[in-house]
Protein backbone atom coordinates (compact mmCIF):
# COMPACT_ATOMS: atom_id res chain seq x y z
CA UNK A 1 -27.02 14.54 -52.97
CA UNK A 2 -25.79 16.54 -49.62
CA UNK A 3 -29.33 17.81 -47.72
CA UNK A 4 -29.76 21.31 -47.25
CA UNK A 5 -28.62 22.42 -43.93
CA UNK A 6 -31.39 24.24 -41.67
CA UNK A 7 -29.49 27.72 -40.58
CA UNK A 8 -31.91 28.10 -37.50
CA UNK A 9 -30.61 24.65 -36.37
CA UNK A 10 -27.13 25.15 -37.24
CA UNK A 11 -26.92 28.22 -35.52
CA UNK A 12 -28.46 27.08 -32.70
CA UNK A 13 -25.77 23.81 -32.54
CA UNK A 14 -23.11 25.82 -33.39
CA UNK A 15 -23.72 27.99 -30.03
CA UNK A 16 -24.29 24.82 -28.18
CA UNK A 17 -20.98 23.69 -29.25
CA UNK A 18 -19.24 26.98 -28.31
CA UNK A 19 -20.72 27.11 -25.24
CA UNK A 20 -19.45 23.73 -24.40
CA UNK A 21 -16.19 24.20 -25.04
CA UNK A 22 -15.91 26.84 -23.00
CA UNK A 23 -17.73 25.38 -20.27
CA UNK A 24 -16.69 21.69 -20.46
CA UNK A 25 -13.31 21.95 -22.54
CA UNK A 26 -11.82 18.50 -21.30
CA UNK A 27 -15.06 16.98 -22.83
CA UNK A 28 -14.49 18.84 -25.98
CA UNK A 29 -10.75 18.03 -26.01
CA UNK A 30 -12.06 14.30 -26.21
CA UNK A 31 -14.25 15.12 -29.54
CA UNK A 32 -11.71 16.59 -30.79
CA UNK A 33 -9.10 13.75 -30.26
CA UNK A 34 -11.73 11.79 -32.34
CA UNK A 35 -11.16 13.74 -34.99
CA UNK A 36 -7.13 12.69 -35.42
CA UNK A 37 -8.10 9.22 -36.68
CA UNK A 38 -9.16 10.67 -39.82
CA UNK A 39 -6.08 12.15 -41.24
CA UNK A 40 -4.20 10.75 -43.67
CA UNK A 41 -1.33 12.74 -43.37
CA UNK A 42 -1.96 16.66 -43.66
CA UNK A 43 -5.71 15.88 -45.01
CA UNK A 44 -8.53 15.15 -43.38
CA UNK A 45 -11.33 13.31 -44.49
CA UNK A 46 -14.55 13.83 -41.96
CA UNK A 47 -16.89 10.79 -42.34
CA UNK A 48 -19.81 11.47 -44.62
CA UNK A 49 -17.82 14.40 -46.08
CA UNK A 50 -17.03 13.62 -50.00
CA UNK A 51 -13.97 15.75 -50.28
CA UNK A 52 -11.31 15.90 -47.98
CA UNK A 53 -9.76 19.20 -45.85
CA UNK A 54 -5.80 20.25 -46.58
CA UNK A 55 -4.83 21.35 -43.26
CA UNK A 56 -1.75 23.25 -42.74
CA UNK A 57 -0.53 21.31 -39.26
CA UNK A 58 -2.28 18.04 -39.94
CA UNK A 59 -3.15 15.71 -36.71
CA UNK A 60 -0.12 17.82 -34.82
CA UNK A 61 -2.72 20.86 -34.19
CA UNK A 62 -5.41 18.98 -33.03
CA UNK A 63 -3.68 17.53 -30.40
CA UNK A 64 -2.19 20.56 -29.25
CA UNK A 65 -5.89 22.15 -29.05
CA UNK A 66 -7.01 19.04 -27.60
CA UNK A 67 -4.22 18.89 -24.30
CA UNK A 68 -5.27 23.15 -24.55
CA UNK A 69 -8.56 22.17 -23.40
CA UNK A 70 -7.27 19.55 -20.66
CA UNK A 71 -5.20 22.26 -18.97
CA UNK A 72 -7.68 25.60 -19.78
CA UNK A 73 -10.61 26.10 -16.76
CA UNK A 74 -14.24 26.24 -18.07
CA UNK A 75 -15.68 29.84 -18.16
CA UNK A 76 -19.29 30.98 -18.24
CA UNK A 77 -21.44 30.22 -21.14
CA UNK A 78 -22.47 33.16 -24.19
CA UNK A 79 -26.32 34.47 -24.05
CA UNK A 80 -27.97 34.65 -27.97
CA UNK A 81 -28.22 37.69 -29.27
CA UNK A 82 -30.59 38.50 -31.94
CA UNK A 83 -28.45 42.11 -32.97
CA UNK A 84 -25.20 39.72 -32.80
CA UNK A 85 -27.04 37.53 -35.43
CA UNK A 86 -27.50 40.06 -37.73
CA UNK A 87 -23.91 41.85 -37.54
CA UNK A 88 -22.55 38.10 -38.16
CA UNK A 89 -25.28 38.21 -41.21
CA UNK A 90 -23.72 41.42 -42.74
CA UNK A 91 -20.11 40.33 -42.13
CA UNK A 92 -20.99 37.10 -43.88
CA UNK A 93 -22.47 38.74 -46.46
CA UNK A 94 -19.67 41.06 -47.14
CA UNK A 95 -17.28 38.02 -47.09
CA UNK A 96 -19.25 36.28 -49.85
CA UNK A 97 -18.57 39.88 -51.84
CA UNK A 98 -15.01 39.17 -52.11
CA UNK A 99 -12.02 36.74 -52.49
CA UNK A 100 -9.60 38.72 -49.61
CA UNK A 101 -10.83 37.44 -46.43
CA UNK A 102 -8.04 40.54 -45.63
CA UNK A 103 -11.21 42.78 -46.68
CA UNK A 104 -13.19 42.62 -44.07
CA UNK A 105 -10.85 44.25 -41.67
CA UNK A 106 -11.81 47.14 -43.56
CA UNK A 107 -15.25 46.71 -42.66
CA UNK A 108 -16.92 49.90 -40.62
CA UNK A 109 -17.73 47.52 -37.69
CA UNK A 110 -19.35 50.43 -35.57
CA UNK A 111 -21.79 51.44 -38.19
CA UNK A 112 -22.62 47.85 -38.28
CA UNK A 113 -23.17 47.25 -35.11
CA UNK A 114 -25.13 50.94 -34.68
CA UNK A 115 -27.73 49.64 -36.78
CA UNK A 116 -28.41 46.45 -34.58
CA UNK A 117 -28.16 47.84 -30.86
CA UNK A 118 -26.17 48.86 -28.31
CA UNK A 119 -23.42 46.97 -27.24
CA UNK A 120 -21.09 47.47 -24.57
CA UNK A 121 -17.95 45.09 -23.54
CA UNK A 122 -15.88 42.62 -25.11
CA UNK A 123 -16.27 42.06 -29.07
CA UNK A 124 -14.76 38.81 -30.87
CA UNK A 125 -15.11 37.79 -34.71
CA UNK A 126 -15.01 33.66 -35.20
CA UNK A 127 -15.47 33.00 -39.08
CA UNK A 128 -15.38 29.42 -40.47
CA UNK A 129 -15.47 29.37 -43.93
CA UNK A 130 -17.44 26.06 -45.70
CA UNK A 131 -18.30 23.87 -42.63
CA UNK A 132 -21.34 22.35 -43.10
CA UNK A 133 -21.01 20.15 -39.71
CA UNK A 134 -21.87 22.47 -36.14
CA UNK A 135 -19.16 20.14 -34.60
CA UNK A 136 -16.70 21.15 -37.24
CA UNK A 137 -17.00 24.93 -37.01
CA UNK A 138 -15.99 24.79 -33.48
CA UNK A 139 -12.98 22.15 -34.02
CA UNK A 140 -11.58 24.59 -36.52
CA UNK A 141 -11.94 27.57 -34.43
CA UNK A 142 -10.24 26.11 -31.34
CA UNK A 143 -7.67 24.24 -33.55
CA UNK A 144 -6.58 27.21 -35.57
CA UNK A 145 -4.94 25.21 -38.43
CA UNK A 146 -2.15 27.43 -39.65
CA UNK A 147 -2.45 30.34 -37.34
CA UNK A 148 0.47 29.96 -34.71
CA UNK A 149 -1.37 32.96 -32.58
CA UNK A 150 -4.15 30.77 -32.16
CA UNK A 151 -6.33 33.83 -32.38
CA UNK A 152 -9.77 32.14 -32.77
CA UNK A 153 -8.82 30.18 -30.27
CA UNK A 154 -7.51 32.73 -27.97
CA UNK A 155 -11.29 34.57 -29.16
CA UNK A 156 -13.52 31.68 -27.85
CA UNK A 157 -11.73 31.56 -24.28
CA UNK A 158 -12.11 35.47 -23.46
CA UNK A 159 -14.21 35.87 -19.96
CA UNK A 160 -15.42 38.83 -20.86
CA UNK A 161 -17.66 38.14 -23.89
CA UNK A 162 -21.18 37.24 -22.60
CA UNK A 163 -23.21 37.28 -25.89
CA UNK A 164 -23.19 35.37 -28.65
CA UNK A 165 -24.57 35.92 -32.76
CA UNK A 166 -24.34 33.20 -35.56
CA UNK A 167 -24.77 33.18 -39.04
């Protein structure tokens, strides 16, 4: 039987985790090199994970992400935000609401983010859907399986975001 994760914990790793790959990506290129070992062909099978993950690129994308983070420069580190926390909350629960992850582009994101705060400046979305390993979550979002704009990617290494929300 798979443990329950802690969301306090996982959030918190999960930020540690983004933080470092934007702050140390060669050392994160190296975890994520790890990672290629474990595909067998197009699927990879995490260790301690029961199923395996159908990737799009396979071992081919990791790489790529990996020699990214060799040649990127680190930039600062993301504060925790408590009002980030809970837009990420609403956004996750309105992706749990449907089965087009297309949907939440439709989402009023400045109502959202009225209720939590004022915020000024940069504004990202990073969604990983089923991860249940911190480490994992930010391997997918710098690897970008499938999505040749590398937009999550390209999301994590903008300067200009400061703050930081998880859920």
């Amino acid at each position: 039987m798979e443990s329950e994760i802690d969301p306090k914990r996982f959030s918190k790793e999960v930020i540690e985790y983004f933080n470092m790959v934007r702050s140390e990506p060669k050392k994160f290129a190296s975890i994520i090199r790890e990672y290629k070992q474990y595909f067998k062909g197009k699927v990879l099978r995490v260790p301690k994970s029961k199923v395996g993950i159908m990737t799009k690129e396979g071992a081919d994308a990791f790489e790529e992400a990996a020699q990214f983070l060799d040649s990127v420069k680190p930039i600062g580190t993301c504060q925790y935000n408590v009002g980030l926390t809970h837009v990420a909350k609403e956004v996750v629960e309105a992706a749990e609401k449907t089965d087009d992850p297309n949907s939440l582009d439709e989402l009023d994101m400045d109502a959202i983010f009225e209720k939590y705060g004022r915020f000024t400046g940069a504004f990202s979305r990073a969604m990983d859907f089923g991860s249940k390993d911190s480490t994992m979550v930010i391997i997918n979002l710098v690897v970008s399986d499938g999505d040749k704009s590398r937009g999550q990617r390209e999301g994590i290494f903008n300067s200009e975001l400061k703050k930081i929300g998880v859920w």
